[in-house]
C-alpha atoms as a PDB file:
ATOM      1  CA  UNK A   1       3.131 -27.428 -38.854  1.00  0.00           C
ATOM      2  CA  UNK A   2       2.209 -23.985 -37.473  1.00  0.00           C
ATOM      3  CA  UNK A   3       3.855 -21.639 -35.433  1.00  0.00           C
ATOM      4  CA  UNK A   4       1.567 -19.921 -32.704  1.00  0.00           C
ATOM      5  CA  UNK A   5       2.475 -17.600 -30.307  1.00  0.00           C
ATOM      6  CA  UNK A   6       0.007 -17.981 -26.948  1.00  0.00           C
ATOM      7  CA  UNK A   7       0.004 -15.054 -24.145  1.00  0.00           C
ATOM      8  CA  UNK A   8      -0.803 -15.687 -20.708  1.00  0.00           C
ATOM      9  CA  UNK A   9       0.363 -19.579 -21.061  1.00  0.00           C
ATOM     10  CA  UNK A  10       1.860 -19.918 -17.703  1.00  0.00           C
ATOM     11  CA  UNK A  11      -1.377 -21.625 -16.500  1.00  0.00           C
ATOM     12  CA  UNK A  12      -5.178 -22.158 -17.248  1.00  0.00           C
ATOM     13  CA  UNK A  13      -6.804 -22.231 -20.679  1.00  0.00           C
ATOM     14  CA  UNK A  14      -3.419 -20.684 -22.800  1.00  0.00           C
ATOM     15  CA  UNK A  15      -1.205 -23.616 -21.076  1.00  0.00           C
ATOM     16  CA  UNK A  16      -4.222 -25.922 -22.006  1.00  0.00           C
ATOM     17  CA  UNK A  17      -4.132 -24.720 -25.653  1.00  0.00           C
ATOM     18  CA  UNK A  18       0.018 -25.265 -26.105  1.00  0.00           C
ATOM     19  CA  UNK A  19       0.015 -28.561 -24.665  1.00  0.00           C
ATOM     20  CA  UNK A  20      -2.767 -29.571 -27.373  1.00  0.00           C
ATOM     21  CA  UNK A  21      -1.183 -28.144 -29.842  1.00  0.00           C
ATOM     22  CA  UNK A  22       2.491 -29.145 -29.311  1.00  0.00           C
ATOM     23  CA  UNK A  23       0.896 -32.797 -28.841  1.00  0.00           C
ATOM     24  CA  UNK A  24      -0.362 -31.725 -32.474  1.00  0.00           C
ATOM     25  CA  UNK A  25       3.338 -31.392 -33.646  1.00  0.00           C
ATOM     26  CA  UNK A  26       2.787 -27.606 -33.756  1.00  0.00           C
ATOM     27  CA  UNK A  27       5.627 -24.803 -32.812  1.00  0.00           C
ATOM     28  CA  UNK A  28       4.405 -23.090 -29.671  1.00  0.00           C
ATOM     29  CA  UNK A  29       6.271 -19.900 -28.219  1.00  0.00           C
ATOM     30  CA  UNK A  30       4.761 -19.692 -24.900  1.00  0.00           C
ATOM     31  CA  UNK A  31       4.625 -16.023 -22.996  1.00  0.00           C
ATOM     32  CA  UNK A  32       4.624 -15.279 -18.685  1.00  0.00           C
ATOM     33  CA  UNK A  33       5.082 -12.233 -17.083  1.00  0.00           C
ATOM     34  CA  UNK A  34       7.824 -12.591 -15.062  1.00  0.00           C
ATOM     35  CA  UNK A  35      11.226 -15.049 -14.586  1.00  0.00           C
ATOM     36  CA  UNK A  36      10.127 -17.469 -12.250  1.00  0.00           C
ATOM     37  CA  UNK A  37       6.509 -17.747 -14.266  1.00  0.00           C
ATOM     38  CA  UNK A  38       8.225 -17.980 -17.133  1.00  0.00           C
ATOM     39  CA  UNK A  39      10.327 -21.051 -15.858  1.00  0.00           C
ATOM     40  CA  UNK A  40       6.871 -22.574 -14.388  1.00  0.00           C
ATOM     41  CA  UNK A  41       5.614 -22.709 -18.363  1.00  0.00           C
ATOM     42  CA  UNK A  42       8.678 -23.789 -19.458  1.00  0.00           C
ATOM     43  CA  UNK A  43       8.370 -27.098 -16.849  1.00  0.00           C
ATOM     44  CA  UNK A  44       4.904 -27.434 -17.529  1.00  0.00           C
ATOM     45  CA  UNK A  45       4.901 -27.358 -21.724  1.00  0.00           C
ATOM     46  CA  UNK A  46       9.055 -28.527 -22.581  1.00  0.00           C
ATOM     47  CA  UNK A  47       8.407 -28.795 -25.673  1.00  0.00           C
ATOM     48  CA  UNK A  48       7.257 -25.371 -26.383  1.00  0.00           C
ATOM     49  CA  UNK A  49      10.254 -23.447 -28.619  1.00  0.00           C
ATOM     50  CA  UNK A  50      10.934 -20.525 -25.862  1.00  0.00           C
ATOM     51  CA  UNK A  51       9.061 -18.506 -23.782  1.00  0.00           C
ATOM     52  CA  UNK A  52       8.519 -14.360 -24.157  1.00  0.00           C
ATOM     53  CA  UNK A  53       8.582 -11.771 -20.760  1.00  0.00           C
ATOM     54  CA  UNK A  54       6.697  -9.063 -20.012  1.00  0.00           C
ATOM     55  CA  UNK A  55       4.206  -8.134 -17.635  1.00  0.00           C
ATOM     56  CA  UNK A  56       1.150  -6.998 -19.914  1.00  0.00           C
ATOM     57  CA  UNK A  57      -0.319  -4.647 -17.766  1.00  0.00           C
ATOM     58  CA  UNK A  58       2.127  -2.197 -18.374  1.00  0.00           C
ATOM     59  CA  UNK A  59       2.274  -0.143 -21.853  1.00  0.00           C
ATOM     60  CA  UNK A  60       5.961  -0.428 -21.390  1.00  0.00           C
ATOM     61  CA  UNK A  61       5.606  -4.683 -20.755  1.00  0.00           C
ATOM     62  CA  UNK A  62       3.342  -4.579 -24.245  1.00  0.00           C
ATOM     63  CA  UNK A  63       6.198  -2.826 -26.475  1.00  0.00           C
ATOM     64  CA  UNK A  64       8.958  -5.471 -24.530  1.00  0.00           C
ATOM     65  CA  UNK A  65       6.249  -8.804 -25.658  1.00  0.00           C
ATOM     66  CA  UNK A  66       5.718  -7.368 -28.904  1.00  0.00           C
ATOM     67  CA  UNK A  67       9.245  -6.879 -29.261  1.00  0.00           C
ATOM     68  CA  UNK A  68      10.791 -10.063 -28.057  1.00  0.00           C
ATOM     69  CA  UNK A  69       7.752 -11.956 -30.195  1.00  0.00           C
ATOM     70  CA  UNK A  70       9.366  -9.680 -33.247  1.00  0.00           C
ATOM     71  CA  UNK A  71      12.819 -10.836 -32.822  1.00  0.00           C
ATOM     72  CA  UNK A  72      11.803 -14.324 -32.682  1.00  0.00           C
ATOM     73  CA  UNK A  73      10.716 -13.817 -36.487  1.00  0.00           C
ATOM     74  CA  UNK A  74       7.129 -15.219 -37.754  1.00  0.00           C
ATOM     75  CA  UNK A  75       4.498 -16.670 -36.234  1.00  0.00           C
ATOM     76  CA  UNK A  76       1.078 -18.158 -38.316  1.00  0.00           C
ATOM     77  CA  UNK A  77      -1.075 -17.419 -35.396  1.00  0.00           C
ATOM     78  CA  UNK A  78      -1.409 -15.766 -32.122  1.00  0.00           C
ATOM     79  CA  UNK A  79      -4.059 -16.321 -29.524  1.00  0.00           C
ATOM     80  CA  UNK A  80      -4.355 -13.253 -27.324  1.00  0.00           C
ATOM     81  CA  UNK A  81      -5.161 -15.358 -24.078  1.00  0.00           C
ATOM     82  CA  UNK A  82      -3.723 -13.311 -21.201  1.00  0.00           C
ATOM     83  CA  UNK A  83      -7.022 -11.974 -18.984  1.00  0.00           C
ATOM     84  CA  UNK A  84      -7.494 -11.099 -15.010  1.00  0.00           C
ATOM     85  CA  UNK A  85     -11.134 -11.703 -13.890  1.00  0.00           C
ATOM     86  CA  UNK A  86     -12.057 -10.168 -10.489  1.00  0.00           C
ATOM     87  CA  UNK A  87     -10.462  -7.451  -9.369  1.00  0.00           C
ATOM     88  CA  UNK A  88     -12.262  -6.777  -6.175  1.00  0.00           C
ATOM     89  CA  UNK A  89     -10.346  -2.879  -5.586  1.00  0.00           C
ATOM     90  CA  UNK A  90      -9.848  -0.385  -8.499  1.00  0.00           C
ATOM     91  CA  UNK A  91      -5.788  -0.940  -8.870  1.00  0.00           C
ATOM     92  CA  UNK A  92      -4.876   1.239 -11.680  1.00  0.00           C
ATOM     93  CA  UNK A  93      -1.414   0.311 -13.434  1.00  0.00           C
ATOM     94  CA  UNK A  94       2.092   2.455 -13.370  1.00  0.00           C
ATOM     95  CA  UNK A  95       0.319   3.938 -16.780  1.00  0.00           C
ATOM     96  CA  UNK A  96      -3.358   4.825 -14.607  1.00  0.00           C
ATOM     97  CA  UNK A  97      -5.192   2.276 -16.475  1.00  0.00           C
ATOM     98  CA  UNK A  98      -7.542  -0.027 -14.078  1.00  0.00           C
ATOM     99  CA  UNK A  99      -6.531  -3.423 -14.408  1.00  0.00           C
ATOM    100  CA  UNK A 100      -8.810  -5.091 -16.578  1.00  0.00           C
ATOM    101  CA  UNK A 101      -8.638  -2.490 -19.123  1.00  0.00           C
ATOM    102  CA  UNK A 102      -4.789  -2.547 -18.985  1.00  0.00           C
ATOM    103  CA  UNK A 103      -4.438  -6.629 -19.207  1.00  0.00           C
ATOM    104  CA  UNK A 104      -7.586  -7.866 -21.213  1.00  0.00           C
ATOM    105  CA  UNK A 105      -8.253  -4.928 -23.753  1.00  0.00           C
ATOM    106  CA  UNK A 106      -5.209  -2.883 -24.145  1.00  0.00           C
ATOM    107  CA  UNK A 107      -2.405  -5.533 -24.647  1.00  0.00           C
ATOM    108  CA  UNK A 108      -4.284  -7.550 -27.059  1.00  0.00           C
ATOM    109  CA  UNK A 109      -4.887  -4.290 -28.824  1.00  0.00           C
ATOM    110  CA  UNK A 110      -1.075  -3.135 -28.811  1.00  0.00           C
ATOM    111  CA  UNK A 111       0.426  -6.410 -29.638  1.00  0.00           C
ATOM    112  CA  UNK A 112      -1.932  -6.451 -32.496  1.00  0.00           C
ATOM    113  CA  UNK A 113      -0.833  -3.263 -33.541  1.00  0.00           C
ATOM    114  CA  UNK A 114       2.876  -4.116 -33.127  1.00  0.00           C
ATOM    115  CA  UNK A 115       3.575  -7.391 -33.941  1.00  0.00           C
ATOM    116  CA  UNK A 116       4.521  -9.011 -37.083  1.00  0.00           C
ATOM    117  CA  UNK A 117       0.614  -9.849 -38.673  1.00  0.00           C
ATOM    118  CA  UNK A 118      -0.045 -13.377 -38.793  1.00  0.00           C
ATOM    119  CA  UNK A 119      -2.189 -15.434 -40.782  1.00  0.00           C
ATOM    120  CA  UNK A 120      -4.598 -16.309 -37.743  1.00  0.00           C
ATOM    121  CA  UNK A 121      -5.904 -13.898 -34.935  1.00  0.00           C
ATOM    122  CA  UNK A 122      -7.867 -15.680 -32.389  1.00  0.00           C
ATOM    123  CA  UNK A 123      -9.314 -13.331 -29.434  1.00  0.00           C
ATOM    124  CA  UNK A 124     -10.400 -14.931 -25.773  1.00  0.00           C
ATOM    125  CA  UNK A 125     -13.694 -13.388 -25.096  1.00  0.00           C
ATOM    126  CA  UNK A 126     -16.521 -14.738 -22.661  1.00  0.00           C
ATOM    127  CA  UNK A 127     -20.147 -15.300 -22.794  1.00  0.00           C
ATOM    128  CA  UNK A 128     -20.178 -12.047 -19.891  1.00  0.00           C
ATOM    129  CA  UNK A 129     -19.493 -10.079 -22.915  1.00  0.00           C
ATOM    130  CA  UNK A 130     -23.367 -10.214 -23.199  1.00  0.00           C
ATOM    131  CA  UNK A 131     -23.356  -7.460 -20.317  1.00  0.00           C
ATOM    132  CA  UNK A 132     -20.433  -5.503 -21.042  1.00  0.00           C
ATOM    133  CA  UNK A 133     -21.470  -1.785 -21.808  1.00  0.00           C
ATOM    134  CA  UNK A 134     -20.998  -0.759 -25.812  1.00  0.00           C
ATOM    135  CA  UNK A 135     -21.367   2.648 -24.561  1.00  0.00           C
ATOM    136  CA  UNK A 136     -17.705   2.944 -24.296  1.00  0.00           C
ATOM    137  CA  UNK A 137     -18.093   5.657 -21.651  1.00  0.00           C
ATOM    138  CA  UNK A 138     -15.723   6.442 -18.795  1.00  0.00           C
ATOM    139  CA  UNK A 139     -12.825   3.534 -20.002  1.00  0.00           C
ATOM    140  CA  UNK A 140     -10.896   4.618 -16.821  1.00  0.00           C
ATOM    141  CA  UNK A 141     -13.790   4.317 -14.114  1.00  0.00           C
ATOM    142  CA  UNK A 142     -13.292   8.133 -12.884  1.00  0.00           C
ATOM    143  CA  UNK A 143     -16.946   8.659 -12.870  1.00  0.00           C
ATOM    144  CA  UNK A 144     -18.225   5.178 -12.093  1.00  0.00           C
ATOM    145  CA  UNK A 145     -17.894   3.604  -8.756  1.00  0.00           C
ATOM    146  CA  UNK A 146     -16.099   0.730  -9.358  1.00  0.00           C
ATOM    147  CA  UNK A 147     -18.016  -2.983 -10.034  1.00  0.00           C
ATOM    148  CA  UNK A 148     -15.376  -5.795 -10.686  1.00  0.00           C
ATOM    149  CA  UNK A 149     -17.539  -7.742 -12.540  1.00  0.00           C
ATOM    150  CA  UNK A 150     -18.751  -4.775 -14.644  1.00  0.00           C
ATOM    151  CA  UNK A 151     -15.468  -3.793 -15.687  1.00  0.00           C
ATOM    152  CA  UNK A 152     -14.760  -7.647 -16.697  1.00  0.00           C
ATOM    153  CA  UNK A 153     -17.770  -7.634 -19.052  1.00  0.00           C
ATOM    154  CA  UNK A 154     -16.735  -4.797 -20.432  1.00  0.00           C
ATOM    155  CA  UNK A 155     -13.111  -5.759 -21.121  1.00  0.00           C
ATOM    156  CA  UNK A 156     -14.588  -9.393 -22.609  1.00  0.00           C
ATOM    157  CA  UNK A 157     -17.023  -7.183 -25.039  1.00  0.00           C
ATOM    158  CA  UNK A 158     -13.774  -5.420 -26.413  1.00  0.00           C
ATOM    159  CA  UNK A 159     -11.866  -8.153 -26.980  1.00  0.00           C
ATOM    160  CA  UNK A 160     -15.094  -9.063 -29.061  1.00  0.00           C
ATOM    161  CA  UNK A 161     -15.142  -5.904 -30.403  1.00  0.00           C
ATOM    162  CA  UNK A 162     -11.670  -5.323 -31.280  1.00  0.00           C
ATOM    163  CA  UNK A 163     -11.581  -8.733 -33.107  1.00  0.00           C
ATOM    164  CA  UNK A 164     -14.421  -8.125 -35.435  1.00  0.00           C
ATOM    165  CA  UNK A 165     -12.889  -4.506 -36.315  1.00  0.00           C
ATOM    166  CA  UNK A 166      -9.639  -6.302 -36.777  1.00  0.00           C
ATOM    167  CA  UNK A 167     -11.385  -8.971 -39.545  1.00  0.00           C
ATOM    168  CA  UNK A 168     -12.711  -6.106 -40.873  1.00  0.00           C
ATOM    169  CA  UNK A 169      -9.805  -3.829 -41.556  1.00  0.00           C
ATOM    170  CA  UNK A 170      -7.130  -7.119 -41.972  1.00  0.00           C
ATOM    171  CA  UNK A 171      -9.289  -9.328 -44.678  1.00  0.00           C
ATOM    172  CA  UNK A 172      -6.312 -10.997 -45.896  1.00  0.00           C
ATOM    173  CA  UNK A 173      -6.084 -12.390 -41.908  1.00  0.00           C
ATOM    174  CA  UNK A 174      -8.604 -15.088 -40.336  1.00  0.00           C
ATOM    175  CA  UNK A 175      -9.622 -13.119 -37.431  1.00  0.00           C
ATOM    176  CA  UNK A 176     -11.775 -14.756 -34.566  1.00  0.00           C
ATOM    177  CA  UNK A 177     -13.048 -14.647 -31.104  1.00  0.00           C
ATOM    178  CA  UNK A 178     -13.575 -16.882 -28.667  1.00  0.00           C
ATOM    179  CA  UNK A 179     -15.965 -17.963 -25.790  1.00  0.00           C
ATOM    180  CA  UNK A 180     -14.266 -20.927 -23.997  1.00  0.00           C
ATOM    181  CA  UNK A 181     -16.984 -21.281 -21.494  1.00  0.00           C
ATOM    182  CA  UNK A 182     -16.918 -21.309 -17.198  1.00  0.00           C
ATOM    183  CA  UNK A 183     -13.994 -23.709 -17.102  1.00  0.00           C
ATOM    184  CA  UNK A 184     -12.253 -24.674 -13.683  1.00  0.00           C
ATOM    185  CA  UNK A 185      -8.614 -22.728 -14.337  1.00  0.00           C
ATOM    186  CA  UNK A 186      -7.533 -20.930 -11.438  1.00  0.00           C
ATOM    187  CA  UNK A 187      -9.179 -17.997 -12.852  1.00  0.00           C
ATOM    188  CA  UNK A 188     -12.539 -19.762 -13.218  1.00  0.00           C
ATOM    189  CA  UNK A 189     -12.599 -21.512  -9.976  1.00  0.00           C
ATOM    190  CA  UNK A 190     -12.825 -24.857  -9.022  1.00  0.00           C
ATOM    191  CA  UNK A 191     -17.010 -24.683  -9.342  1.00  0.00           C
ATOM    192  CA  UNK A 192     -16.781 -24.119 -12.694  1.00  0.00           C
ATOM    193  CA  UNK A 193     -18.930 -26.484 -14.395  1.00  0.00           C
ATOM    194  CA  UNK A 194     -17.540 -26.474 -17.967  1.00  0.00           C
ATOM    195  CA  UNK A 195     -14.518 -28.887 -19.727  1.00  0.00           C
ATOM    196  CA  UNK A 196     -11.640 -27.674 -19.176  1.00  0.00           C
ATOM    197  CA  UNK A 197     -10.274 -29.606 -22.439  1.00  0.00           C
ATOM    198  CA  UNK A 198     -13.325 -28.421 -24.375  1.00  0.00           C
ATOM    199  CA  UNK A 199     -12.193 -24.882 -22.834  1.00  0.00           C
ATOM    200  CA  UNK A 200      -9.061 -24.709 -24.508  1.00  0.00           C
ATOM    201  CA  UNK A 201      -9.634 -26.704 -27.997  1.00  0.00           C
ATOM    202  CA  UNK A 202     -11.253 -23.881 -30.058  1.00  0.00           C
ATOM    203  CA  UNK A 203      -8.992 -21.582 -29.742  1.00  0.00           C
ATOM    204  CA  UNK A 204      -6.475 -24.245 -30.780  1.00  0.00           C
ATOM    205  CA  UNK A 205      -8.288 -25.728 -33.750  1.00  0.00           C
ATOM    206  CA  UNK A 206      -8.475 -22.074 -35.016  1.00  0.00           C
ATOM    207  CA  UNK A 207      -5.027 -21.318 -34.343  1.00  0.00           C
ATOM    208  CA  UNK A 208      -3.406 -24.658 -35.912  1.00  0.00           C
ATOM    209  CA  UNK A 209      -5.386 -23.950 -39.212  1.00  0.00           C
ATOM    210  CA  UNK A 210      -5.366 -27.205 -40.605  1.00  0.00           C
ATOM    211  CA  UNK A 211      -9.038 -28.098 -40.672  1.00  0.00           C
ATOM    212  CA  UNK A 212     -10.514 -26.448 -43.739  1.00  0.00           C
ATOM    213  CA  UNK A 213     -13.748 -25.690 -41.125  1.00  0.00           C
ATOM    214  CA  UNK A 214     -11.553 -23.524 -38.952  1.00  0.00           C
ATOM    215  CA  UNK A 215     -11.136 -21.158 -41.777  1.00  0.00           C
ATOM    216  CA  UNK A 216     -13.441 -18.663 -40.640  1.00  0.00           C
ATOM    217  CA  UNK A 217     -12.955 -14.964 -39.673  1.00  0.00           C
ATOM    218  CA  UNK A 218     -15.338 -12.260 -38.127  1.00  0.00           C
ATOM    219  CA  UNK A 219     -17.013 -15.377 -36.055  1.00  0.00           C
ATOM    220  CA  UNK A 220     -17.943 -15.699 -31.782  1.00  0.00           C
ATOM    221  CA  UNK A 221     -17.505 -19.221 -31.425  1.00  0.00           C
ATOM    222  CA  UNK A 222     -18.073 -21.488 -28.360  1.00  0.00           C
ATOM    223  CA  UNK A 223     -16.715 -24.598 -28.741  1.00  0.00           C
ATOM    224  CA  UNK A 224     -16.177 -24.672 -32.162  1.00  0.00           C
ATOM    225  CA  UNK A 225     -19.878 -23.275 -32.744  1.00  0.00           C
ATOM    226  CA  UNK A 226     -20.680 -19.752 -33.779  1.00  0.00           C
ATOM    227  CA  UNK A 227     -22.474 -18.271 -30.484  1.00  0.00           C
ATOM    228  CA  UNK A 228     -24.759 -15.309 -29.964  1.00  0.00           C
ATOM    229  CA  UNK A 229     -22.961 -12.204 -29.462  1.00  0.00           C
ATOM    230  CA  UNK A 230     -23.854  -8.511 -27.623  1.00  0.00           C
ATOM    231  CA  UNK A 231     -26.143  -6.832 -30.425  1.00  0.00           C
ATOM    232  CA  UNK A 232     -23.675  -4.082 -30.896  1.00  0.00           C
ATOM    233  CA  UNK A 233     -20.873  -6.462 -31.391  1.00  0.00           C
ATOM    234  CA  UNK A 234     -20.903  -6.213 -35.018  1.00  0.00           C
ATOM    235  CA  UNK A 235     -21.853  -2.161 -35.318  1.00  0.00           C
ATOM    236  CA  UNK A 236     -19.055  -0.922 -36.635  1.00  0.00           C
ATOM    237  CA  UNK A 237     -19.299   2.316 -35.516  1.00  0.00           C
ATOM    238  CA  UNK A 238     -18.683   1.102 -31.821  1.00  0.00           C
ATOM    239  CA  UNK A 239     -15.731  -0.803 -33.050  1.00  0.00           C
ATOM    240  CA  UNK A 240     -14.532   1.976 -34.548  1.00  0.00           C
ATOM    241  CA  UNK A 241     -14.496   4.045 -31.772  1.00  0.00           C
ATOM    242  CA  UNK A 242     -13.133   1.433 -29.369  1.00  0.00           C
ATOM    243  CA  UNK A 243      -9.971   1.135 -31.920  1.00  0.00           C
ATOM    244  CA  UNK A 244     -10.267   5.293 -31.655  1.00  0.00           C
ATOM    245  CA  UNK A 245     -10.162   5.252 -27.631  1.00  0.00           C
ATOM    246  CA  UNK A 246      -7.242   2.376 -27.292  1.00  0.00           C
ATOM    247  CA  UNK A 247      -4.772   4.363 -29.717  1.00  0.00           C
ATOM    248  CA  UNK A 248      -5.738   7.595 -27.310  1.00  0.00           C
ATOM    249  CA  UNK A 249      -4.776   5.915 -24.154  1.00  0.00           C
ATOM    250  CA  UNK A 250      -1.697   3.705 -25.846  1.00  0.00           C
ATOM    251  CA  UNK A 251      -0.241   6.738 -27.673  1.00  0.00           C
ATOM    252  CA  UNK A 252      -0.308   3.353 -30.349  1.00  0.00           C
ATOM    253  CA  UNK A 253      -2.137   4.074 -33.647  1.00  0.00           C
ATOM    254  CA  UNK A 254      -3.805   0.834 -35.433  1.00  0.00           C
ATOM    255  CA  UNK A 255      -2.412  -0.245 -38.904  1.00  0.00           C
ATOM    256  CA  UNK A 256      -5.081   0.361 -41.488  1.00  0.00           C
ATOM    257  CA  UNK A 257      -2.991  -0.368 -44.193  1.00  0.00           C
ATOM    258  CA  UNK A 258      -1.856  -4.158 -45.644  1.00  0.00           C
END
């Protein structure tokens, strides 16, 4: 039996992936960013062992998740789910960050960096990542005029990003990202043409370890497949300097070190 921590399991793909798991006799710690969603993913997965607080889009809300997850003592895996897609406005955060950057590349970064390492990392990316811009340029869209679903790319080529620098630098970890396809969550709209079980069931197999073929690390994989990834992806100079630009912003250095 494993013990997984999920973020953004209030709803959509992360509630998906604790309800398969628990089913699979696993320990799930669920995570919501507020009281009354963290009592919705209470009622929807009762079996899961608690659920953590903290609104992710805040620096401050990452240190309170990464704390709580701490004090709850060790977890064999945690899939970094939490994500906003369109954001039609630029809304920066109470730290300045636009939203996207805030929710779907900083917090995974900054729990990564704080939290207890597990045995299993698994990253949600998208197949959008294909247009996200390995440039790295502007972060904070103060040149750029902002494009919503620019600025989503880009935060799903990160994630990508951040979890091959992570297998890199963390060998002794199983370290994976994720494309769960165009599902129908209320993120992906009801159009979406994709399973929504399929959606949800690699980042689970990864997390739950217990198949000798989910022991990978440094893989893309769409349902359960290793998928083609943005060229740059895997140049580690760009992941190097994406690990360089979230410790500027976070004031949160990574751990090199075992």
């Amino acid at each position: 039996m494993a013990r997984i921590f999920i973020t953004g399991s209030a709803n959509g793909l992360g509630q998906l992936a604790a309800r398969q798991l628990v089913r699979q006799q696993h320990q799930v710690v669920l995570h919501a960013r507020s009281p009354a969603r963290a009592a919705d993913a209470q009622a929807a997965v009762p079996e899961a062992e608690s659920v953590v607080m903290g609104d992710l889009s805040t620096l401050a809300g990452m240190r309170q998740v990464a704390e709580q997850a701490n004090a709850l003592g060790h977890f064999d895996a945690v899939i970094h789910n939490a994500g906003v897609y369109q954001v039609p406005q630029l809304v920066r955060t109470a730290d300045g960050w636009p939203a996207p950057l805030a929710i779907n590349t900083l917090a995974p970064y900054v729990l990564t960096c704080l939290m207890e390492r597990p045995t299993r990392l698994v990253y949600l990316s998208s197949g959008m990542h294909r247009q996200g811009d390995a440039s790295l340029q502007d972060l904070l869209w103060q040149q750029r005029p902002w494009n919503t679903m620019q600025a989503y790319c880009d935060s799903k080529l990160h994630d990508l990003l951040l979890s091959n620098a992570v297998a890199r630098h963390w060998p002794e970890v199983l370290v994976n990202a994720v494309d769960p396809g165009w599902v129908p969550t209320k993120m992906g709209g009801v159009g979406a043409p994709d399973s929504l079980v399929e959606g949800a069931r690699t980042q689970a197999w990864l997390a739950a370890g217990t198949d000798p073929a989910a022991h990978l690390t440094g893989q893309y994989l769409h349902h359960q497949r290793p998928s083609a990834a943005h060229p740059q992806a895997a140049d580690v100079a760009v992941q190097e300097q994406l690990l360089a630009e979230c410790a500027r912003l976070t004031g949160v250095a990574f751990p090199l070190g075992t």
